[in-house]
Protein backbone atom coordinates (compact mmCIF):
# COMPACT_ATOMS: atom_id res chain seq x y z
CA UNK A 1 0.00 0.00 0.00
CA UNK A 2 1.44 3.59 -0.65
CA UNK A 3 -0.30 7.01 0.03
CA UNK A 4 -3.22 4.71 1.28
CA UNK A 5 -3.60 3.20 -1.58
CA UNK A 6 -3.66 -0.52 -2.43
CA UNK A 7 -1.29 -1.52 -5.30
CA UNK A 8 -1.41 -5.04 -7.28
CA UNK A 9 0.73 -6.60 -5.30
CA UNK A 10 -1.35 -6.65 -2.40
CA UNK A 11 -3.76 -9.11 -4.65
CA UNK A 12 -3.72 -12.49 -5.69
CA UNK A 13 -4.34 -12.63 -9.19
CA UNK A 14 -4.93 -16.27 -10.89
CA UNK A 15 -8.38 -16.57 -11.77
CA UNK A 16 -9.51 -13.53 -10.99
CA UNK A 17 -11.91 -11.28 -13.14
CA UNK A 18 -9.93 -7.88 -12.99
CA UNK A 19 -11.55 -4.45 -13.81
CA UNK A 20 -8.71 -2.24 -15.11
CA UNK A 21 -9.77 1.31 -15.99
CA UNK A 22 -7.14 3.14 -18.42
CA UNK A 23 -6.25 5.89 -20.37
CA UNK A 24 -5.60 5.17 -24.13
CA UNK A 25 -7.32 7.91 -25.33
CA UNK A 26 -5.12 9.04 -28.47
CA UNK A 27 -5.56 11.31 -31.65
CA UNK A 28 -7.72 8.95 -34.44
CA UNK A 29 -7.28 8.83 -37.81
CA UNK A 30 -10.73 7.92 -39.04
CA UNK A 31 -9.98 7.35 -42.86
CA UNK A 32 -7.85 4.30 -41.96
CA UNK A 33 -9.52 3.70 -38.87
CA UNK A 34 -6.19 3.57 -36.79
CA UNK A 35 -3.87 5.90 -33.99
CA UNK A 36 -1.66 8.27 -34.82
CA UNK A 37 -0.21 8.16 -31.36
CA UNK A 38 -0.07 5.14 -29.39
CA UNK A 39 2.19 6.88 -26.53
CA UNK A 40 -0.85 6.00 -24.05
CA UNK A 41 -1.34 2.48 -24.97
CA UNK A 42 2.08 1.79 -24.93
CA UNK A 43 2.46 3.37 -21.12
CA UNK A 44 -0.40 1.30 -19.85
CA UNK A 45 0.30 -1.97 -21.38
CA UNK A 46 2.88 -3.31 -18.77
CA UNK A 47 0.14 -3.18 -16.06
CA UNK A 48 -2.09 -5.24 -18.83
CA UNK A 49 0.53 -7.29 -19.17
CA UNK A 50 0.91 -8.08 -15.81
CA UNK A 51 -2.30 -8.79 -14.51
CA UNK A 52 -2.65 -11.50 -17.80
CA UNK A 53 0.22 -12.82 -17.09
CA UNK A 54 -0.38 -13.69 -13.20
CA UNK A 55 -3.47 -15.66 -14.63
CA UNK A 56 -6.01 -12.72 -14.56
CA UNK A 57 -8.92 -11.98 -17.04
CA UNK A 58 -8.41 -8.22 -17.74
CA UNK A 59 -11.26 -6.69 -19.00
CA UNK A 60 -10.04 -3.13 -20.11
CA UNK A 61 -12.50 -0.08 -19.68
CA UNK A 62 -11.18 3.29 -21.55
CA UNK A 63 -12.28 6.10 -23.48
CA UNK A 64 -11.71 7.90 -26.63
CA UNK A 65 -12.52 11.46 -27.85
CA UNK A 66 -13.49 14.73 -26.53
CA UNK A 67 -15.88 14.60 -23.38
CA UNK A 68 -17.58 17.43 -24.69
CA UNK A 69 -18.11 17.36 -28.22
CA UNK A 70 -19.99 13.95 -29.17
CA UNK A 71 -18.37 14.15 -32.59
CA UNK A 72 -14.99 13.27 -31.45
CA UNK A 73 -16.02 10.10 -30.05
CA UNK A 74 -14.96 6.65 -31.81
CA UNK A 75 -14.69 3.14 -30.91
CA UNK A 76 -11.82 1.20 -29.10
CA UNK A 77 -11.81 -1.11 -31.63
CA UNK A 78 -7.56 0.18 -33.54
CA UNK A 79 -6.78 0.79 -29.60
CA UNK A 80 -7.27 -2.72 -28.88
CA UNK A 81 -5.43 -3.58 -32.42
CA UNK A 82 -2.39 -2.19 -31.01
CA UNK A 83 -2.23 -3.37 -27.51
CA UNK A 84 -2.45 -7.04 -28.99
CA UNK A 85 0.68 -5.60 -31.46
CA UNK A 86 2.85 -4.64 -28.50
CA UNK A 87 1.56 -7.30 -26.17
CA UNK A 88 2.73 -10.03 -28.38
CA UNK A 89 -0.69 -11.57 -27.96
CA UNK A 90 -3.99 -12.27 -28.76
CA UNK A 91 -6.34 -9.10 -27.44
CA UNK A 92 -10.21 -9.42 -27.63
CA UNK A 93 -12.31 -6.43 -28.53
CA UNK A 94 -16.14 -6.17 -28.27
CA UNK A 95 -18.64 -3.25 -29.56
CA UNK A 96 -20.11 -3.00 -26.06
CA UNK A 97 -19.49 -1.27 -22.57
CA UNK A 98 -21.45 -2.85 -20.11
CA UNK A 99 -24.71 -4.27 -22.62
CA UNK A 100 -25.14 -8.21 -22.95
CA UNK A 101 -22.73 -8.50 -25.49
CA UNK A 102 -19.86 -7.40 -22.98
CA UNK A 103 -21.49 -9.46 -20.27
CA UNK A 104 -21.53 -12.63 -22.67
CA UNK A 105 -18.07 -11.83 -23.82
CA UNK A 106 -16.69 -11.47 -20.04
CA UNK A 107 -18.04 -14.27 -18.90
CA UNK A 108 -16.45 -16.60 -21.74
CA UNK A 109 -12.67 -15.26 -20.77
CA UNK A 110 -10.15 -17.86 -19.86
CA UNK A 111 -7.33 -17.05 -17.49
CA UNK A 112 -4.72 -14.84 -18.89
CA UNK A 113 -7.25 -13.39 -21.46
CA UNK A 114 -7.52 -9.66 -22.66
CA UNK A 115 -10.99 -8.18 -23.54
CA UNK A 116 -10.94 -4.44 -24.28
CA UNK A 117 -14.61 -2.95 -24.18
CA UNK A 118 -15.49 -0.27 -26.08
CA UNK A 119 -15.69 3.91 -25.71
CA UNK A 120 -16.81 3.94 -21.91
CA UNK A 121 -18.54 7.98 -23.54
CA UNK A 122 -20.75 6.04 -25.68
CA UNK A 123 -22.18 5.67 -22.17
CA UNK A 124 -24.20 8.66 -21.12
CA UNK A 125 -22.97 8.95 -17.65
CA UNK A 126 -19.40 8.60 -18.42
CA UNK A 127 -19.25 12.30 -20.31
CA UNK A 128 -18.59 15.33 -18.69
CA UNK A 129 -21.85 16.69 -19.18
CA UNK A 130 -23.38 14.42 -16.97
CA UNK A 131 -20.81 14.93 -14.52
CA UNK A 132 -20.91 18.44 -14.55
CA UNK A 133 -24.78 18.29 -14.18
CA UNK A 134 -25.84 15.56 -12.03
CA UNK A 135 -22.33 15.54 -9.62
CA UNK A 136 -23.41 12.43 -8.07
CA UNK A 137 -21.36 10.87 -5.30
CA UNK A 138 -19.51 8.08 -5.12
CA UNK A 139 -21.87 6.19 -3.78
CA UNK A 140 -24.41 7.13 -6.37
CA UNK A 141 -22.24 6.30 -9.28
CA UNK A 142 -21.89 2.59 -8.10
CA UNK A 143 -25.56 2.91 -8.94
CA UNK A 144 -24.71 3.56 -12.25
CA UNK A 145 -25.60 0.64 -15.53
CA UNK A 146 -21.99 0.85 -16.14
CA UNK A 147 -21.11 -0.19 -12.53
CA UNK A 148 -24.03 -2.21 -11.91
CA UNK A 149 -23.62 -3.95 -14.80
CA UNK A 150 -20.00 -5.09 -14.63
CA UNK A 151 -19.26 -5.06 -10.78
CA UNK A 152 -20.84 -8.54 -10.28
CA UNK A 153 -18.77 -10.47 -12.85
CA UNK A 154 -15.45 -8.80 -11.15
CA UNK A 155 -13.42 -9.61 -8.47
CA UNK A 156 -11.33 -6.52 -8.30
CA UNK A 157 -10.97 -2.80 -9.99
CA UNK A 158 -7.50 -1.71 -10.85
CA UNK A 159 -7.27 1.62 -12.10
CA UNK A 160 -3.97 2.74 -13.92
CA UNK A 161 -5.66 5.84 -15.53
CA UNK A 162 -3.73 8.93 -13.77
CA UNK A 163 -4.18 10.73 -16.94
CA UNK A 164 -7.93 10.73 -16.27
CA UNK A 165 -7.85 10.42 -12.12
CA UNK A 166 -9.29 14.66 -12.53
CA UNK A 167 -12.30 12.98 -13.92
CA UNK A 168 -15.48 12.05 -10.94
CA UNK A 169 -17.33 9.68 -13.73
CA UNK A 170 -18.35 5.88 -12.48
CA UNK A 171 -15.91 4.08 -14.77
CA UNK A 172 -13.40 6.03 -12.83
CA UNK A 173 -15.18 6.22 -9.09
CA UNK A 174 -18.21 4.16 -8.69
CA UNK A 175 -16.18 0.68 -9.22
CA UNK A 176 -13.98 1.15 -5.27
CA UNK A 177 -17.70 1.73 -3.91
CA UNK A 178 -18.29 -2.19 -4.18
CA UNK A 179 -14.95 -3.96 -5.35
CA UNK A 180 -11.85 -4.26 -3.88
CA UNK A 181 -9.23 -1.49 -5.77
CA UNK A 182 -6.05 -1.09 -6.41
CA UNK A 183 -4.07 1.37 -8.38
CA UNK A 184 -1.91 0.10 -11.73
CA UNK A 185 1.96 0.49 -12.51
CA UNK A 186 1.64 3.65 -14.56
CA UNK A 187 -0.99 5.23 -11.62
CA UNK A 188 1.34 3.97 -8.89
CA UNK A 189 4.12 5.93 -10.57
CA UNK A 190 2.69 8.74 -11.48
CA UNK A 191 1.61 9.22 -8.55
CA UNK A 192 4.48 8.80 -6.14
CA UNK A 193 6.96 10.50 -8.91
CA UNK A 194 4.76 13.74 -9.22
CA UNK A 195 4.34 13.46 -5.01
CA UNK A 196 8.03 13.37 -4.31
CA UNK A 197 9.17 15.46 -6.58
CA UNK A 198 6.47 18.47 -5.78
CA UNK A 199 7.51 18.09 -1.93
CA UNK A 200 10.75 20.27 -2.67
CA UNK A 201 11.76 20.90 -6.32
CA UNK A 202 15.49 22.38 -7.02
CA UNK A 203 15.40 25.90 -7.23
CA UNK A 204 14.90 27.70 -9.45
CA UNK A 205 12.20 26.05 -10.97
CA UNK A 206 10.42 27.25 -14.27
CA UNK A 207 6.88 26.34 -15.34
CA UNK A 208 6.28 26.60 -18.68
CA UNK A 209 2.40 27.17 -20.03
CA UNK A 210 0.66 27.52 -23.05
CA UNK A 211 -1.41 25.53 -25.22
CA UNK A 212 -5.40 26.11 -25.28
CA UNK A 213 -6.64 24.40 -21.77
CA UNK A 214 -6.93 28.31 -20.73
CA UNK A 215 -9.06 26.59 -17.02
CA UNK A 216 -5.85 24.34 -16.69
CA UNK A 217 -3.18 26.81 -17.07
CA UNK A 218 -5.11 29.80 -14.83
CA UNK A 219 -5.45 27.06 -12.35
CA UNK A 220 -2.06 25.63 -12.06
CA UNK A 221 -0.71 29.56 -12.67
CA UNK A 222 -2.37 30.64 -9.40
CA UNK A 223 -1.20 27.86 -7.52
CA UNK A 224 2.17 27.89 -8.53
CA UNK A 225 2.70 31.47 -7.42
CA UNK A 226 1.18 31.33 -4.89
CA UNK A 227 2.29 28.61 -3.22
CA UNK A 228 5.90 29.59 -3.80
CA UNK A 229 6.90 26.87 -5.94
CA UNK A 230 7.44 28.82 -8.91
CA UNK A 231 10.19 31.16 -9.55
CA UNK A 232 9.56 31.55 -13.35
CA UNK A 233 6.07 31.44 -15.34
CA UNK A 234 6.97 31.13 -18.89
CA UNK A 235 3.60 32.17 -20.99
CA UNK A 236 3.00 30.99 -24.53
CA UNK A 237 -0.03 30.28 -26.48
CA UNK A 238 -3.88 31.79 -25.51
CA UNK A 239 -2.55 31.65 -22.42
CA UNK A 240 0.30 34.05 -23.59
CA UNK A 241 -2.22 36.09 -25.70
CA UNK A 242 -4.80 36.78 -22.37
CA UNK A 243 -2.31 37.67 -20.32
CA UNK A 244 -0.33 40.18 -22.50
CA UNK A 245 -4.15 40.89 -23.15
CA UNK A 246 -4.94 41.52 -20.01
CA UNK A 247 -2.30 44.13 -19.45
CA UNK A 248 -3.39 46.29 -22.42
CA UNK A 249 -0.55 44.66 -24.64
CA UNK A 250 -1.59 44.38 -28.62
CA UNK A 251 -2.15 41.38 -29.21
CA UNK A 252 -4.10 42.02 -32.95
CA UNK A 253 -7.47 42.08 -33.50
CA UNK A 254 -7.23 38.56 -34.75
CA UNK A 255 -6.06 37.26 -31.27
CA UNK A 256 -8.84 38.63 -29.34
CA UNK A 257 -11.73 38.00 -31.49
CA UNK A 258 -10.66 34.51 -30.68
CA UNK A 259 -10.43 35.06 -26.96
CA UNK A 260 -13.90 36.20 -27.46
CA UNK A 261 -15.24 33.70 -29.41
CA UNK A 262 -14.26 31.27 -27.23
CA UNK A 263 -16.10 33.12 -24.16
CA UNK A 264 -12.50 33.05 -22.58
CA UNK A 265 -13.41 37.07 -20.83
CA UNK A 266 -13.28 35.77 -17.37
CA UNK A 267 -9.62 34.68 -17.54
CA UNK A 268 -8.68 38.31 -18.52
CA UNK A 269 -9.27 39.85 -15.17
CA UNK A 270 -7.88 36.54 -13.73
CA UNK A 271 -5.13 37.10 -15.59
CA UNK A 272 -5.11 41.11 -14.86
CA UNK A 273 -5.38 40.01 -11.40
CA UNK A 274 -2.34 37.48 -11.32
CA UNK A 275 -0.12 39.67 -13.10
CA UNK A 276 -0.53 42.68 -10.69
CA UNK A 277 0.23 40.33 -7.70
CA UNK A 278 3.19 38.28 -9.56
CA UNK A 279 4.62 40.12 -12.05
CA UNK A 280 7.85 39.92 -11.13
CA UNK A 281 7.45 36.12 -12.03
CA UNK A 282 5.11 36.24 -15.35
CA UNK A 283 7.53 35.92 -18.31
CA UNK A 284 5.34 37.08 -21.00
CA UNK A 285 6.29 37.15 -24.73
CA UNK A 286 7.76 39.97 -26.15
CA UNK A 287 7.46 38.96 -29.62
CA UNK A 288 4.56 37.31 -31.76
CA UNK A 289 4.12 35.55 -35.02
CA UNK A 290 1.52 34.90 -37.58
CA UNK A 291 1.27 33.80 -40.75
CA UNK A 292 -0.23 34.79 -43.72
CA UNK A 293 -0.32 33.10 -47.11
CA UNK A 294 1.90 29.99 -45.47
CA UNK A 295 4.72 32.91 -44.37
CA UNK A 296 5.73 33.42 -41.01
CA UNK A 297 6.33 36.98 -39.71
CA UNK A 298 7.20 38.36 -36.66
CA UNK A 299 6.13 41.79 -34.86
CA UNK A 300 7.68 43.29 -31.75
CA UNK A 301 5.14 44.21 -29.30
CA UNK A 302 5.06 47.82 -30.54
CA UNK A 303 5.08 46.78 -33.98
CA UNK A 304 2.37 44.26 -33.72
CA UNK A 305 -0.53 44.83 -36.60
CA UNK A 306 -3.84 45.23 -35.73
CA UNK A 307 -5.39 42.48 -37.58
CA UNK A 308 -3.19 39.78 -36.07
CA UNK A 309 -3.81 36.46 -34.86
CA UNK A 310 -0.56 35.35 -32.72
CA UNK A 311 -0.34 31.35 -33.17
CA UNK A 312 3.71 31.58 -32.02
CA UNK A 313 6.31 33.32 -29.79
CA UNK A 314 8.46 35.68 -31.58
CA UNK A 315 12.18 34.81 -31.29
CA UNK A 316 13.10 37.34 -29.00
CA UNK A 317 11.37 35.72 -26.70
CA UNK A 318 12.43 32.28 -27.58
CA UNK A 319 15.98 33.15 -27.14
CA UNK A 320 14.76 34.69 -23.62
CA UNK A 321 12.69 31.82 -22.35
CA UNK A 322 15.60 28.74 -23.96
CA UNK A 323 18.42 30.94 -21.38
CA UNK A 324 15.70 30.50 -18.48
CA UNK A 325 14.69 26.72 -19.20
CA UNK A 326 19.10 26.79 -19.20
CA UNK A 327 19.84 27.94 -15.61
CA UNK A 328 17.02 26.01 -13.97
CA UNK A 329 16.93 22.94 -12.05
CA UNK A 330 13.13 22.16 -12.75
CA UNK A 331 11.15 22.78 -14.73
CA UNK A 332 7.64 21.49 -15.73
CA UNK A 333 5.93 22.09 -19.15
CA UNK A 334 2.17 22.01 -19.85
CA UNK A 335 1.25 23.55 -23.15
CA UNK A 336 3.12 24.23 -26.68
CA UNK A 337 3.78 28.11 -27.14
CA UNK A 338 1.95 27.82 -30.32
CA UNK A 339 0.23 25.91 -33.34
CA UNK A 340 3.17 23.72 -33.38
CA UNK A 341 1.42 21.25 -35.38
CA UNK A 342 2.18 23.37 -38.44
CA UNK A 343 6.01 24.14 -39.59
CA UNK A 344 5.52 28.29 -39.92
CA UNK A 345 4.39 28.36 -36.22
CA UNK A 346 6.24 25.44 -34.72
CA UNK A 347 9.26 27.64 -34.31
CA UNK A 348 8.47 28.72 -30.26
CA UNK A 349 7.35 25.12 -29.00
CA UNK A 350 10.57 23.97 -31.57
CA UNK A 351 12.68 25.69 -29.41
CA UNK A 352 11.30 25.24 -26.20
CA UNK A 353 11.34 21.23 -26.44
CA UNK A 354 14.76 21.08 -27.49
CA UNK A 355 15.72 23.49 -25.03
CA UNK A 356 13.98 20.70 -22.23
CA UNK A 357 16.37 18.18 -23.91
CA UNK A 358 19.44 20.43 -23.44
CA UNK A 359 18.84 21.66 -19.82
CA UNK A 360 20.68 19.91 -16.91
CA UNK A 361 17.19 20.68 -15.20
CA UNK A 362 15.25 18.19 -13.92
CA UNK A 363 12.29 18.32 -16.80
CA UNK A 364 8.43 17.17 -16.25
CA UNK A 365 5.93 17.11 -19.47
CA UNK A 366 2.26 16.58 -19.01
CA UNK A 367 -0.36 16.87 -21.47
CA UNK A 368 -1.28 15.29 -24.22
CA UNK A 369 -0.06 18.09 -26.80
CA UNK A 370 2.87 18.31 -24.62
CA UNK A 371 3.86 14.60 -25.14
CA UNK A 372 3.38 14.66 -28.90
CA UNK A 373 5.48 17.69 -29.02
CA UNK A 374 7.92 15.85 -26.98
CA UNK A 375 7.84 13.14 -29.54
CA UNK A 376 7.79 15.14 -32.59
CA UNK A 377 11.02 17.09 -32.05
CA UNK A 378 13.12 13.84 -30.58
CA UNK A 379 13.23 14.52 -26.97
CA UNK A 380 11.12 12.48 -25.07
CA UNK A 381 13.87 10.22 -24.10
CA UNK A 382 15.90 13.57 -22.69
CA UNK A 383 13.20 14.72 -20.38
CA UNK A 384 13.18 13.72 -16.48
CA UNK A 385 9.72 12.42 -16.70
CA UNK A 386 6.46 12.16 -18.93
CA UNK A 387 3.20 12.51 -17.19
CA UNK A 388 0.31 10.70 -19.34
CA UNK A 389 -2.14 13.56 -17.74
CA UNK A 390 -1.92 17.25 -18.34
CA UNK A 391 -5.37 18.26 -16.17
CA UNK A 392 -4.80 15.52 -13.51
CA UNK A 393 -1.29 16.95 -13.35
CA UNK A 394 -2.77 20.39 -12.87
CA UNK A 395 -5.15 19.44 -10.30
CA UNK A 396 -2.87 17.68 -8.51
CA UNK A 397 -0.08 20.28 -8.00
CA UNK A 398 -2.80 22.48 -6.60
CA UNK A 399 -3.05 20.59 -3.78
CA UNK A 400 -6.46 18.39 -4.19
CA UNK A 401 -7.47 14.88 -3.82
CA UNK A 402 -7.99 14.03 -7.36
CA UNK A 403 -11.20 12.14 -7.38
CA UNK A 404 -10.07 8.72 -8.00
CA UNK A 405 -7.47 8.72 -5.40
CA UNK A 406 -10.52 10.01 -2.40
CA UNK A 407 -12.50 6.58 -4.25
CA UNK A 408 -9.02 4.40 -4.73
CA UNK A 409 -8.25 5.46 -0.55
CA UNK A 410 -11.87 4.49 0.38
CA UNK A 411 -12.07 1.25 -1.32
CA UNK A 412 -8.56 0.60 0.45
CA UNK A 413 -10.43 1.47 3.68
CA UNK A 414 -13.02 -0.42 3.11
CA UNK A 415 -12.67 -3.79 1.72
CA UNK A 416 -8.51 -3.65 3.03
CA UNK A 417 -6.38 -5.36 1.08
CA UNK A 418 -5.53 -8.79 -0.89
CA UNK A 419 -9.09 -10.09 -0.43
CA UNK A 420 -10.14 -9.90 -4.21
């Protein structure tokens, strides 16, 4: 047990029916039905591989797609396609969640078997909405059809979905109400890395934040500062763009008819607010870019056009954030400073990465557009340590009991341990 929390090896295993919630959620490529990231799967699959090989049936809950906008939903169905590719193995896959199908399916599993169920969101109560509306307890989420449904042909829950631990949904809670839990590998590391090293990081330490997730960055921005743990805020991205915003910076009319659009206005007196307490540690850009016609140009803050829409750091400020990133000892990185997904506005996050893969600093990345950026420019295998969750991450540096760790504790509490 550590942090309260049972792990596997408090269970015995053979013959068991094991729950195990993860996070494989990944960008789709619908035309070939397949992943084009499998960074997810590949983190969770030695937990997978575990429990099979101690003789477990692992039926595998997970979701995929937006848990807002219905459209980006799609099946498990390439997920499971892979796991069996870097399993070695045979991996079953079944177009139901919790239906008779499933049930059927679960029940004919041998020992050491693999069934991977499909989009948990196809399931009403697993998206957000419902979440955000209803906020049941714990206890009323075990009441759930998901939970209700699955529970009885299960001897244990195992969840090894940090990446999604932010998340009070059933799939994720409502299981430790009425099995014995346990958290995975990839949870049980997560976890104890992200405790230890938040306890006292080498000073100074940097945070670098950008990216789109404005709720995410203001959150872990306040905390940060406030909490002392931050010498440096490096700003890139919206985030960048509300604060210099906020300020009375130009930012181009392009820039905030976005902010607007996206009925962002509350984070600009947040961010008017944050910036008159901590200044002194709010690096903001100096320097923007945009493109027009597939060009990239760059304006100085007094030179910035009025019809702009910023999607990149200038490199003034580049140079200027790459020498802080260089003298630090942490640093922690949620965001890309721009659309780095195209080559005339990769140049900011470009730099950034492979200034993470130069640093003697001890270097965390969470997110999921963190992690492909990572990937993209080589430097995953440079950085100190790659968190699976960007929000969880968030959450949890602020100080709160993620959801699923209040649920993993009270299962642990409950039912104690090795008595699957």
């Amino acid at each position: 047990m550590r942090f309260g929390i049972n792990t596997i090896d408090e269970f015995e295993l053979a013959g068991k029916t094991v729950l195990c919630r993860v996070d494989m959620n990944q960008p789709v490529d619908r035309e070939h039905d397949s992943l084009k990231s499998t960074q997810r799967i590949e983190a969770c699959a030695p937990t997978l591989k575990e429990l099979a090989d101690a003789g477990a049936k692992v039926v595998v809950l997970c979701h995929q797609g937006s848990d807002i906008e219905y459209q980006n939903f799609y099946c498990t169905r390439p997920h499971a396609r892979v796991l069996s590719e870097l399993l070695g193995r045979e991996v079953g896959w079944v177009e139901d969640v919790c239906g008779p199908t499933a049930r059927e399916a679960i029940k004919a599993m041998k020992d050491g078997d693999i069934l991977v169920l499909d989009n948990v969101r196809f399931c009403s109560e697993e998206q957000t909405l419902f979440e955000l509306k209803l906020k049941l307890s714990h206890e009323e989420q075990a009441k759930t059809q998901v939970v209700t449904k699955l529970a009885p042909l299960a001897d244990l829950y195992v969840c090894d979905a940090f990446a999604a631990s932010h998340r009070d949904q059933p799939s994720l809670c409502g299981f430790e109400q009425v099995l014995p839990s346990a958290m995975g590998r990839l949870f049980e590391k997560e976890y104890c890395v992200i405790s230890e090293l938040m306890e006292s990081p080498e000073k100074p330490c940097v945070f670098v934040l950008g990216g789109s997730k404005i709720s995410d960055a203001f959150i872990m921005m306040e905390t940060v500062l406030k909490g002392g743990s931050a010498d440096k805020v490096l700003t890139g991205g919206l985030v960048g763009n509300i604060l210099l915003h906020a300020i009375g910076k130009p930012i181009g009319k392009g820039s905030v008819d976005f902010i607007y659009a996206k009925n962002y206005e509350e984070y600009i007196e947040k961010a008017k607010v944050l910036y008159d307490t901590y200044g002194d540690k709010i690096e903001l850009p100096c320097d923007l870019a945009g493109v027009t016609d597939g060009v990239r140009y760059e304006y100085s803050l007094s030179e910035v056009p009025e019809d702009l829409s910023a999607i990149d750091i200038g490199k003034e400020t580049i140079a200027h954030y790459c020498d802080l990133i260089a003298s630090a000892k942490t640093v922690f990185v949620n965001g890309p400073m721009g659309v780095f997904e195209q080559e005339p506005s990769e140049a900011g996050t470009k730099a950034v990465f492979e200034a993470l893969g130069d640093t003697a600093a001890y270097t965390v990345v969470g997110g999921g557009d963190s992690v492909t950026a990572a990937k993209k420019y080589k430097v995953t295998d440079k950085l100190g340590y790659v968190c699976t969750g960007g929000g969880a991450l968030i959450r949890f540096l602020t100080g709160e009991e993620l959801p699923v760790v209040k649920a993993l504790r009270h299962a642990a509490s409950v039912f104690g341990k090795g008595k699957a």
